[in-house]
Protein backbone atom coordinates (compact mmCIF):
# COMPACT_ATOMS: atom_id res chain seq x y z
CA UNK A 1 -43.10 -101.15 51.17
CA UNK A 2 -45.85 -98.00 52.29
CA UNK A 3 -47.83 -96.89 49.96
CA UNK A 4 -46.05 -93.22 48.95
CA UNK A 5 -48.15 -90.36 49.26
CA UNK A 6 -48.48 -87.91 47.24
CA UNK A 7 -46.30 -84.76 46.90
CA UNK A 8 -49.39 -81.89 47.43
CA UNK A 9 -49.82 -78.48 48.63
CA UNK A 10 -51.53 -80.06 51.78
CA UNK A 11 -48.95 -82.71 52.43
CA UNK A 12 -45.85 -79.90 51.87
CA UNK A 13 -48.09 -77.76 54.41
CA UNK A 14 -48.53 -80.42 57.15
CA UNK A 15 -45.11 -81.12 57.08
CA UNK A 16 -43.70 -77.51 56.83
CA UNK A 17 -42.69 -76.36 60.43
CA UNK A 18 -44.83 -72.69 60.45
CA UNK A 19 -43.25 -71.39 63.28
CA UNK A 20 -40.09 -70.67 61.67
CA UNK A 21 -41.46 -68.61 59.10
CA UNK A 22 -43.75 -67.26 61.88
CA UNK A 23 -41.45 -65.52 64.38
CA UNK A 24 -38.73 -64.88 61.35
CA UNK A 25 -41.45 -62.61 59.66
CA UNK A 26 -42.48 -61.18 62.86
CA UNK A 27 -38.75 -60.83 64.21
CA UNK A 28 -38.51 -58.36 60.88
CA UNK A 29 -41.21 -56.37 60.96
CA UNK A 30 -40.31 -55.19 64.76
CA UNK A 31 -37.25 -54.86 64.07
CA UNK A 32 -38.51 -52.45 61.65
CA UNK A 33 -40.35 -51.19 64.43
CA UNK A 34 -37.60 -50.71 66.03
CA UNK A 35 -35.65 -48.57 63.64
CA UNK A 36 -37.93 -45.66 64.04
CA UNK A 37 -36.45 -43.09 66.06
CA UNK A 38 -38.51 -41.70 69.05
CA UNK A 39 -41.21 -44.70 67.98
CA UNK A 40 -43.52 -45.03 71.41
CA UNK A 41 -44.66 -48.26 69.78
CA UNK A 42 -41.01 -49.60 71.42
CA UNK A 43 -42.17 -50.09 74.87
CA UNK A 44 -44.11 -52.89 73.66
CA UNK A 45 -41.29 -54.38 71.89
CA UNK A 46 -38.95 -57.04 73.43
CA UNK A 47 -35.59 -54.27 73.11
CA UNK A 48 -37.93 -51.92 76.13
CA UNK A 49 -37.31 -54.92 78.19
CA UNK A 50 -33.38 -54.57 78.10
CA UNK A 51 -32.45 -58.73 77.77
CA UNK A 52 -33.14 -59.12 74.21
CA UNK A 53 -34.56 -58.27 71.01
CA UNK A 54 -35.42 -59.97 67.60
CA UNK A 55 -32.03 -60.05 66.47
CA UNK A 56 -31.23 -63.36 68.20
CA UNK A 57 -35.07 -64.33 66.97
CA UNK A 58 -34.02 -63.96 63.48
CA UNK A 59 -30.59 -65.37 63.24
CA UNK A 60 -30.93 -68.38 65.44
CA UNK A 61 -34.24 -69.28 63.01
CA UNK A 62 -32.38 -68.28 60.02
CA UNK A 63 -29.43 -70.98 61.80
CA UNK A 64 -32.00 -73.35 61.57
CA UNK A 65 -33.21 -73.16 58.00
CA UNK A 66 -29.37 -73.37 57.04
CA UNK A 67 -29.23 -76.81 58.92
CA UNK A 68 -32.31 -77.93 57.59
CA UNK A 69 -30.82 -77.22 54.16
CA UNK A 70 -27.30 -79.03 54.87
CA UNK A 71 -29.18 -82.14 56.08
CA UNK A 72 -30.50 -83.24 52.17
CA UNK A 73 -28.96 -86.25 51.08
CA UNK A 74 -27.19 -85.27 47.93
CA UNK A 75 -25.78 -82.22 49.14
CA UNK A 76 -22.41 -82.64 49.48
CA UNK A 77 -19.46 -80.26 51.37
CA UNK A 78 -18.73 -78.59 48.21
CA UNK A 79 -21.84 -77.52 47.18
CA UNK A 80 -22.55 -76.91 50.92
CA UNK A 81 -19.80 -74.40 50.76
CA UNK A 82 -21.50 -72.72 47.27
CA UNK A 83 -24.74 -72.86 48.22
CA UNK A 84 -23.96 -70.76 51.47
CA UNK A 85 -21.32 -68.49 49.99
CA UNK A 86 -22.92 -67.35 47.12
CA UNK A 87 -26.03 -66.58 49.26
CA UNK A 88 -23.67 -64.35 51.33
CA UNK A 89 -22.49 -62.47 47.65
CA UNK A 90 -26.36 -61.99 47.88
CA UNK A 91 -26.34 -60.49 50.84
CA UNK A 92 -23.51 -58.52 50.61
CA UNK A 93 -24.99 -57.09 46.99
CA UNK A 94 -28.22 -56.20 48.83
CA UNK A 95 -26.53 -54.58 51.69
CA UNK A 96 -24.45 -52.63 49.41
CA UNK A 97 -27.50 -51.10 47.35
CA UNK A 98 -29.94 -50.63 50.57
CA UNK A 99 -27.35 -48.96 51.93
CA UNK A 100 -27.00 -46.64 48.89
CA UNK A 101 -30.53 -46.03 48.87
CA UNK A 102 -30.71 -45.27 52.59
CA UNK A 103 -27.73 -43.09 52.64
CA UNK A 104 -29.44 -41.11 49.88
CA UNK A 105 -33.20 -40.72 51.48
CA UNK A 106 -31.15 -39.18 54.40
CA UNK A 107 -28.96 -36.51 52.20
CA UNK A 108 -32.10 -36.01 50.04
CA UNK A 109 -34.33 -35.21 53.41
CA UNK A 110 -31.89 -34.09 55.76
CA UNK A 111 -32.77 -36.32 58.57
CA UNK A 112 -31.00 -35.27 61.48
CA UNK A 113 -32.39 -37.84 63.83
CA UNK A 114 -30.38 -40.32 61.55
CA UNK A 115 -26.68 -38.90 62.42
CA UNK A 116 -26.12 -41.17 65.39
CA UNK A 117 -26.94 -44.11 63.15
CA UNK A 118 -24.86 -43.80 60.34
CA UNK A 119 -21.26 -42.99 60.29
CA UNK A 120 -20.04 -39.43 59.17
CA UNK A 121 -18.31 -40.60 56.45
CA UNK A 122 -20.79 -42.36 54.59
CA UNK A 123 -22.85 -39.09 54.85
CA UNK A 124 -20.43 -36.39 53.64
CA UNK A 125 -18.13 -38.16 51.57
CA UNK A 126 -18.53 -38.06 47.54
CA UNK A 127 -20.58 -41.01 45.76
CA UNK A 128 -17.35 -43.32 45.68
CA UNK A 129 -16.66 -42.40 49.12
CA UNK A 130 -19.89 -44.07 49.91
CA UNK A 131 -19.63 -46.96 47.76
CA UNK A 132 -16.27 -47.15 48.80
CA UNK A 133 -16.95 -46.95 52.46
CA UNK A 134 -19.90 -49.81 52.20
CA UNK A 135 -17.86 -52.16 49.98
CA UNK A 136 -14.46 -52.59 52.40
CA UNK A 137 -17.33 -52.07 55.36
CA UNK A 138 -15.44 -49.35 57.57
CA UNK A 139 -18.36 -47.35 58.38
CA UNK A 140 -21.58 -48.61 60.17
CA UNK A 141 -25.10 -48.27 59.02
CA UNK A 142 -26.76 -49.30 62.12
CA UNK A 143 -30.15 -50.49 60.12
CA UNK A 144 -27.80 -52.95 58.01
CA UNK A 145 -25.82 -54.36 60.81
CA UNK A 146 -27.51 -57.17 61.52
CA UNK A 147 -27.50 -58.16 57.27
CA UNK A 148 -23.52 -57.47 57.65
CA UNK A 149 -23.69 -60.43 60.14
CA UNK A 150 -25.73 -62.58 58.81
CA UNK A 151 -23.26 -62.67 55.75
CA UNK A 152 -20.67 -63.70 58.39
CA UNK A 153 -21.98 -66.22 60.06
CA UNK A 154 -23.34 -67.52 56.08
CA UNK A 155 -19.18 -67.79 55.68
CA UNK A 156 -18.69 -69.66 58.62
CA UNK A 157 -21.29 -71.70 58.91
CA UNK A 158 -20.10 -74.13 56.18
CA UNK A 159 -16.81 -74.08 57.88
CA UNK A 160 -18.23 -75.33 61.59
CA UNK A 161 -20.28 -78.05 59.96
CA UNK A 162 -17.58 -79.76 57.86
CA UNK A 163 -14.76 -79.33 61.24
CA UNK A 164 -17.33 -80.94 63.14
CA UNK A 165 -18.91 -83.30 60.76
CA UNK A 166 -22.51 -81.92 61.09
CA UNK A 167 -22.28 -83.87 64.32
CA UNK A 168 -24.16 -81.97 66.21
CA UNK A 169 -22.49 -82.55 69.72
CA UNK A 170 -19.47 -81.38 68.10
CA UNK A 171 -21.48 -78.13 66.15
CA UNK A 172 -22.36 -77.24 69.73
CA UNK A 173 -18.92 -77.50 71.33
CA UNK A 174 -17.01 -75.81 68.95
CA UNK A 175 -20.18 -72.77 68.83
CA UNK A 176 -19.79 -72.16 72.68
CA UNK A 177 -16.18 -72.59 72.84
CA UNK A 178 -15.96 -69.74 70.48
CA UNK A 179 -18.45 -68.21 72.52
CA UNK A 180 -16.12 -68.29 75.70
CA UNK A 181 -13.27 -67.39 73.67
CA UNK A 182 -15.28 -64.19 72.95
CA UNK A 183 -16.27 -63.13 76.70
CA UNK A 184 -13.62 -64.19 78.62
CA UNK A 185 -10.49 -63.62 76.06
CA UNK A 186 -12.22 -60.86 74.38
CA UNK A 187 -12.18 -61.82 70.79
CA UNK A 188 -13.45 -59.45 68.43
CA UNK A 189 -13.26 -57.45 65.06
CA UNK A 190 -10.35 -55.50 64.17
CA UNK A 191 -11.43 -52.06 63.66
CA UNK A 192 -13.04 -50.50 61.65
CA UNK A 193 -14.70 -53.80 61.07
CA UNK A 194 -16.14 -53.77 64.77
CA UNK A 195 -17.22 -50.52 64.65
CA UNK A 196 -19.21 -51.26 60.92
CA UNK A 197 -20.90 -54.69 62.16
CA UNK A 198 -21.71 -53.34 65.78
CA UNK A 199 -22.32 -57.15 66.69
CA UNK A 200 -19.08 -59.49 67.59
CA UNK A 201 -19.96 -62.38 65.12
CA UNK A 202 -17.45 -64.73 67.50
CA UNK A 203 -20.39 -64.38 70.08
CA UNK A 204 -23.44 -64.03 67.87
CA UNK A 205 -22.09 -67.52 66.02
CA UNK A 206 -23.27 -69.42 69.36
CA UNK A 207 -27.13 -67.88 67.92
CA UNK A 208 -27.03 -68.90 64.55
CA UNK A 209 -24.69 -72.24 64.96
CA UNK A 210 -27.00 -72.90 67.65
CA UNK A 211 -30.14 -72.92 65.55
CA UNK A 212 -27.91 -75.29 62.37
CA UNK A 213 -27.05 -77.90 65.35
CA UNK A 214 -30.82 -78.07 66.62
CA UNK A 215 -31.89 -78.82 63.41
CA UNK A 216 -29.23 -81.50 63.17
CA UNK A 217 -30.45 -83.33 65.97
CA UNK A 218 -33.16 -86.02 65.24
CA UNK A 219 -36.64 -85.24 65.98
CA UNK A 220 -36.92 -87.95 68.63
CA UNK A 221 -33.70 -86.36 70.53
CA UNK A 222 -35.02 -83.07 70.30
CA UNK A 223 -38.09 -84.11 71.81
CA UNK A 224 -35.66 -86.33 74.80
CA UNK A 225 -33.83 -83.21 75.16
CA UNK A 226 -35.99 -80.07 75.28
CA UNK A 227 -39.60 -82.16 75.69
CA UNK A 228 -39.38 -83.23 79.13
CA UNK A 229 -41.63 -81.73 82.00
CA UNK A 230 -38.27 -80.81 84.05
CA UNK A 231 -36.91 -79.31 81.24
CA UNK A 232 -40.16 -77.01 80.39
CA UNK A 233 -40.41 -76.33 84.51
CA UNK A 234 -36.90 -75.45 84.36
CA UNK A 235 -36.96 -73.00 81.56
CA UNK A 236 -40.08 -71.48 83.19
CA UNK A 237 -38.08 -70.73 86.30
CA UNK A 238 -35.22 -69.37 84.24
CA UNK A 239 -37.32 -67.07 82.69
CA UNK A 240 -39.26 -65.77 85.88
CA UNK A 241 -36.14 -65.40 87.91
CA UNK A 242 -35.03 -62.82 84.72
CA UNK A 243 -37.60 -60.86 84.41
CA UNK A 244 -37.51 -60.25 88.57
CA UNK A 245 -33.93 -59.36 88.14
CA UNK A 246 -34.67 -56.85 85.90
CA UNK A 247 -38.46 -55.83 86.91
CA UNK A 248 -36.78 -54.95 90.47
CA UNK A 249 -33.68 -52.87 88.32
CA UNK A 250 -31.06 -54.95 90.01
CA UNK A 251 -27.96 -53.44 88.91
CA UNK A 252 -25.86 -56.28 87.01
CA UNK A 253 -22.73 -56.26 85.04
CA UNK A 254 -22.50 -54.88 81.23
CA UNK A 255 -20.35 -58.33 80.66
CA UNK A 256 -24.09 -60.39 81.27
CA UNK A 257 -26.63 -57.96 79.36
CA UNK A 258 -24.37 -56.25 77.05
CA UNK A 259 -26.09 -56.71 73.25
CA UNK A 260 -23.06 -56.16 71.09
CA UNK A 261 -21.21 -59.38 72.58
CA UNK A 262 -24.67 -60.92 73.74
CA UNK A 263 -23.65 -61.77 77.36
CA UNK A 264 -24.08 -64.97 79.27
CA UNK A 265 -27.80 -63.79 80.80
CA UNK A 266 -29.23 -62.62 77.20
CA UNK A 267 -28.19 -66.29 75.75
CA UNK A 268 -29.70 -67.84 78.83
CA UNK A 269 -33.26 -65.72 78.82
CA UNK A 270 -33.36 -66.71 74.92
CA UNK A 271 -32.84 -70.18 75.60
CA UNK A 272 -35.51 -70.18 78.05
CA UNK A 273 -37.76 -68.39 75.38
CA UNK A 274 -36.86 -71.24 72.95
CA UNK A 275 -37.98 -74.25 75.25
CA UNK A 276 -41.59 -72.88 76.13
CA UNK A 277 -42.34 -71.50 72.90
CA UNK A 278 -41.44 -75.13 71.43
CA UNK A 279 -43.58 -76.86 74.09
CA UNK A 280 -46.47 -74.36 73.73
CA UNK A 281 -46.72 -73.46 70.06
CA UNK A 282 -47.58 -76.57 67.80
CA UNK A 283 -45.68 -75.99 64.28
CA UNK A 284 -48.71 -76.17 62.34
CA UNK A 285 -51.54 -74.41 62.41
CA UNK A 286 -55.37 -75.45 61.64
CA UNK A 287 -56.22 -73.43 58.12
CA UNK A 288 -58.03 -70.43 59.65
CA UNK A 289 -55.42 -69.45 62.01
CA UNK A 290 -52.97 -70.09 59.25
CA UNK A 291 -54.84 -67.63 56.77
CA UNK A 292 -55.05 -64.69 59.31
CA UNK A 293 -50.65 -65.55 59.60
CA UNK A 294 -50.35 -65.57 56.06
CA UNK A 295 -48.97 -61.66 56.29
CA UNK A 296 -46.58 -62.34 58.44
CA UNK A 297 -45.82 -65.57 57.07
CA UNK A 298 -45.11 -64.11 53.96
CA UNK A 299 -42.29 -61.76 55.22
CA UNK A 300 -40.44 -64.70 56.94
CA UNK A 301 -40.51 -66.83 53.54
CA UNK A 302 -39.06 -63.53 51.79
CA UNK A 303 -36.66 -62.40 54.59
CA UNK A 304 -34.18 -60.84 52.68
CA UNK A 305 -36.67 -58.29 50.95
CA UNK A 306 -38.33 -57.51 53.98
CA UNK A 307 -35.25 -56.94 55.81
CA UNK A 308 -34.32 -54.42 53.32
CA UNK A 309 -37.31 -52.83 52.57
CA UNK A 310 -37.99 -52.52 56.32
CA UNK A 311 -34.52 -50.10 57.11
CA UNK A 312 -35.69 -47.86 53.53
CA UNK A 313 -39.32 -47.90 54.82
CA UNK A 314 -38.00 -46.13 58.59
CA UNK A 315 -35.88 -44.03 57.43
CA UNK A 316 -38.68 -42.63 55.03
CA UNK A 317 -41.27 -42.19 57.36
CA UNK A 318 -39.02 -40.83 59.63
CA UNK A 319 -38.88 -37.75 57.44
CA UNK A 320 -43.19 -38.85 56.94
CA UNK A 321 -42.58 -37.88 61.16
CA UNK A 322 -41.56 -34.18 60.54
CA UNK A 323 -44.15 -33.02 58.69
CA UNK A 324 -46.89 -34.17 60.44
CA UNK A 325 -47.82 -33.54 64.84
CA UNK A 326 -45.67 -35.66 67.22
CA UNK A 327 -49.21 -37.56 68.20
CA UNK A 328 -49.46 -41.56 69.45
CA UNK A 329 -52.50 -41.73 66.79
CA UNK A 330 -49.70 -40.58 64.49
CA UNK A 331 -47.38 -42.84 65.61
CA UNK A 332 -50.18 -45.89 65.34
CA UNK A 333 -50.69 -44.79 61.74
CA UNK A 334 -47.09 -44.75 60.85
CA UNK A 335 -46.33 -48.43 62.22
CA UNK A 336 -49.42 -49.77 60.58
CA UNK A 337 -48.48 -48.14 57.80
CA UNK A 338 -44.63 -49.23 57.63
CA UNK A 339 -45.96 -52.83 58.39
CA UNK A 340 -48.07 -53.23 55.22
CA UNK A 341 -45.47 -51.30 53.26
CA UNK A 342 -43.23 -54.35 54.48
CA UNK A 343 -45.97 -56.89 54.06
CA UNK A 344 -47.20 -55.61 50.60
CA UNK A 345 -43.36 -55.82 48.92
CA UNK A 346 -43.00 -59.64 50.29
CA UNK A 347 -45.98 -60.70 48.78
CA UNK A 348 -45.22 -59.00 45.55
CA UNK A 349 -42.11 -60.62 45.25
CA UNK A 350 -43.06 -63.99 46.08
CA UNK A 351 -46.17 -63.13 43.14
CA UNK A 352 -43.60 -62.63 40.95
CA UNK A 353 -40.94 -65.61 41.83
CA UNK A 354 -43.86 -67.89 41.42
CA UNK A 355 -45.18 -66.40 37.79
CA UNK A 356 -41.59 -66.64 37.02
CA UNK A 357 -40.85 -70.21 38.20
CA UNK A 358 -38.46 -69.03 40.90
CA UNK A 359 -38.43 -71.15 43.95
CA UNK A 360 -40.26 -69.12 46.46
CA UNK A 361 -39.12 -71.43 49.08
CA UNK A 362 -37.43 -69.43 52.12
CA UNK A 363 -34.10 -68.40 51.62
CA UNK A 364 -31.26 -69.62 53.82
């Protein structure tokens, strides 16, 4: 037998993939970004391009971590079920009390630029009326939506791994036949549920199933499978012929680019994404590089809290927005500013999970 070696912070480092927490943490802070009405600093952003925006980043990644997590050795169904279910209570909790908080900040400051994003019930009715509204989710608050689907998918997940074995053909097969089911026979949400959680989890599955099954698959099939010069070439085409479709404004149907159902072209420019970021990025980083990450490192190994601090943070300095001139130097300052808000509260909650012996492992 090898000689073991030993369990370090180097060794946990070298074998950590860094992307994941990489491009989660940065998928959170634009989406933050994002959430600030009139916010110039959107053009730069993925969602000014009109095929896609961090959403499928984070969920797909998130996808991932949960597979990751399913593949230990001593985890068994049960607890697979537990494990992922009482992380959705979790989210559900935090969604309930951000949105609270959020609801509040608005009513407090009168923000009328927030109107269009959260329903008119949740901003007249009485204090049960709002917790009532959040709990039985018939009312959307468009900063949460993505959190209400991520609890979703957290339910189903368990679900499509034990149907399909964690076989990862089969994780696949069943993900995109739900897919179809949901663009072709239009499966969705019964209302008010649709209205609440914007996105149609039986198409934003194939994101987030997609990411568990990839990280079923063995490294060396991965590598068969997405590694190969064709493959790369292919992806690269994919993606050019995309962004000339839509550079030259060629008019194409909702049912392909829509973002609520995420249409056939959206999954297909994200999958392109996926491939050359694999091939280009290596997952770990020499030290340097890694130090100058460590911010936004640090907000995709504390997702949750970012997340949530992130939709209080815009709607705050949206009301920041109204008292000061309408200026891009303004704007600048209020991104920066909303960024290390976001980056600060990670890092003080991982400070305290590890004075307090929590794990401060990523959550799944």
């Amino acid at each position: 037998m090898g000689a073991k070696h030993p369990l370090t912070k180097q060794n946990c480092l070298a074998n950590k993939d860094l992307r994941i927490d990489l491009f989660r943490g940065l998928a959170l802070l634009v989406i933050t970004t994002n959430h600030l009405p009139g916010n110039p600093v959107r053009q730069f952003t993925p969602v000014a391009w009109g095929l896609w925006d961090m959403a499928e980043v984070f969920l797909f990644l998130s996808g991932y971590v949960c597979g990751l997590s399913s593949l230990k050795p001593q985890r068994q169904p049960l607890e697979l079920f537990r494990k992922f279910w009482w992380r959705s209570v979790e989210l559900y909790v935090a969604y309930i009390f951000t949105g609270l908080l959020l609801i509040q900040i608005v009513r407090t400051f009168q923000l009328a630029t927030q109107l269009d994003y959260i329903g008119e019930k949740l901003l007249s009715g009485t204090a049960f009326e709002v917790m009532q509204g959040l709990f039985l989710m018939d009312s959307r608050v468009s900063h949460l939506c993505i959190l209400l689907l991520y609890v979703l998918l957290l339910l189903f997940l368990p679900v499509l791994l034990l149907v399909s074995k964690q076989r990862p053909f089969r994780v696949f097969l069943l993900s995109t036949t739900l897919y179809a089911l949901s663009q072709f026979a239009e499966w969705k949400l019964p209302e008010p549920w649709r209205t609440a959680i914007y996105y149609n989890p039986f198409a934003w599955q194939l994101m987030f199933a997609g990411g568990a099954g990839l990280a079923l698959v063995s490294r060396e099939t991965r590598e068969q499978w997405l590694g190969r010069r064709g493959v790369v070439m292919s992806a690269f085409l994919g993606l050019i012929v995309v962004w000339c479709l839509f550079g030259l404004e060629v008019k194409l149907p909702y049912e392909l680019t829509n973002k609520p159902g995420i249409g056939v072209l959206r999954v297909l420019h994200f999958g392109c994404c996926v491939i050359i970021v694999r091939r280009l990025l290596p997952k770990n980083f020499p030290g340097r590089v890694r130090r100058w990450c460590e911010p936004i490192l640090v907000c995709g190994r504390q997702s949750l809290v970012t997340y949530c601090s992130g939709a209080l943070i815009a709607v705050f300095m949206t009301s920041f927005m109204y008292s000061v001139p309408d200026t891009k130097l303004n704007w600048l300052f209020v991104n920066l500013l909303t960024w290390t808000i976001c980056i600060f509260t990670a890092w003080s909650v991982e400070c305290l999970k590890r004075k307090f012996h929590f794990s401060s492992v990523r959550h799944d």
